[in-house]
Protein backbone atom coordinates (compact mmCIF):
# COMPACT_ATOMS: atom_id res chain seq x y z
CA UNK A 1 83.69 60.72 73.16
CA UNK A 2 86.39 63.31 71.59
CA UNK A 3 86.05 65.39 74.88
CA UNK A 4 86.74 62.34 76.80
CA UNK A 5 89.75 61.33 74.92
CA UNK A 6 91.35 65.29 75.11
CA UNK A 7 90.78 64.22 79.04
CA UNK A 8 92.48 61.39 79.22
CA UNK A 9 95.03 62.92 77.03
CA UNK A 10 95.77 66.11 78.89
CA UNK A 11 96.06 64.29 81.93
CA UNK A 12 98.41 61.85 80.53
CA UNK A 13 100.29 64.90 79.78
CA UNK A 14 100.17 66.23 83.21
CA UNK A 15 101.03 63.00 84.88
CA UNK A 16 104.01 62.73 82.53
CA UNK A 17 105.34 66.32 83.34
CA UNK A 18 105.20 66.17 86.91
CA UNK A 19 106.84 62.74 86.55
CA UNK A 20 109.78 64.54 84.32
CA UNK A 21 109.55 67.77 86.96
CA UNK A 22 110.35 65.48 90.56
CA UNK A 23 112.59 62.75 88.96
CA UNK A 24 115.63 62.68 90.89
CA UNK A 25 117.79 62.88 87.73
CA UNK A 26 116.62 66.87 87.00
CA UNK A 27 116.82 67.90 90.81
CA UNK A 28 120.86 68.87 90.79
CA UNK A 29 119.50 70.54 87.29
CA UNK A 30 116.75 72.86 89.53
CA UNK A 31 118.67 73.46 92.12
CA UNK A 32 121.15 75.51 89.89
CA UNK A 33 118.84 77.28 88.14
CA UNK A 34 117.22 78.05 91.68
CA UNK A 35 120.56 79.93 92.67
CA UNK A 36 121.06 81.99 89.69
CA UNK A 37 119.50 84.89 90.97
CA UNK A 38 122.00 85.08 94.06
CA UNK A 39 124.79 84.10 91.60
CA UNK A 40 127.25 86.45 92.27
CA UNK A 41 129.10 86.20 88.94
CA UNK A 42 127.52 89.31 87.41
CA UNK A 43 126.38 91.35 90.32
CA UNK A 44 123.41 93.86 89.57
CA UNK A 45 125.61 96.84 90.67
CA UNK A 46 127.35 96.23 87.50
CA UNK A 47 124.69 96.62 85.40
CA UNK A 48 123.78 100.39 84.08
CA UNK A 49 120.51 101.69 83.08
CA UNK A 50 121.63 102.34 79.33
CA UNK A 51 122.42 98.29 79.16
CA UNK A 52 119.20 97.59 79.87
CA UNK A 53 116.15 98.80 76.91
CA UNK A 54 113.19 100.65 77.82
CA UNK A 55 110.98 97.82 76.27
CA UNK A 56 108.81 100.46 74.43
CA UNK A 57 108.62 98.70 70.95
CA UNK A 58 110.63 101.14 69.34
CA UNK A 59 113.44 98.73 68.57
């Protein structure tokens, strides 16, 4: 019965993200987050290698 009910749940769950994912009121929302890699605000040639951290765990 408990497996059931995490079933129902999770799905639930799903349902009520995909609902909150395609609502019309978030698509303006995901469309600008979409462009923000081609945002040309901060252009990658800007950027140099000692900005960025090697990601080695020695911080």
């Amino acid at each position: 019965m408990l497996h059931s009910i995490g079933t129902v749940l999770a799905f639930l769950a799903f349902i009520a993200i995909c609902i909150w994912a395609y609502s019309p009121s978030k698509k303006k929302q995901f469309d600008d987050a979409a462009q923000l890699p081609f945002d040309e605000e901060f252009p990658a040639s800007q950027h140099k290698p000692a900005d960025i951290k090697a990601g080695n765990g020695d911080d």
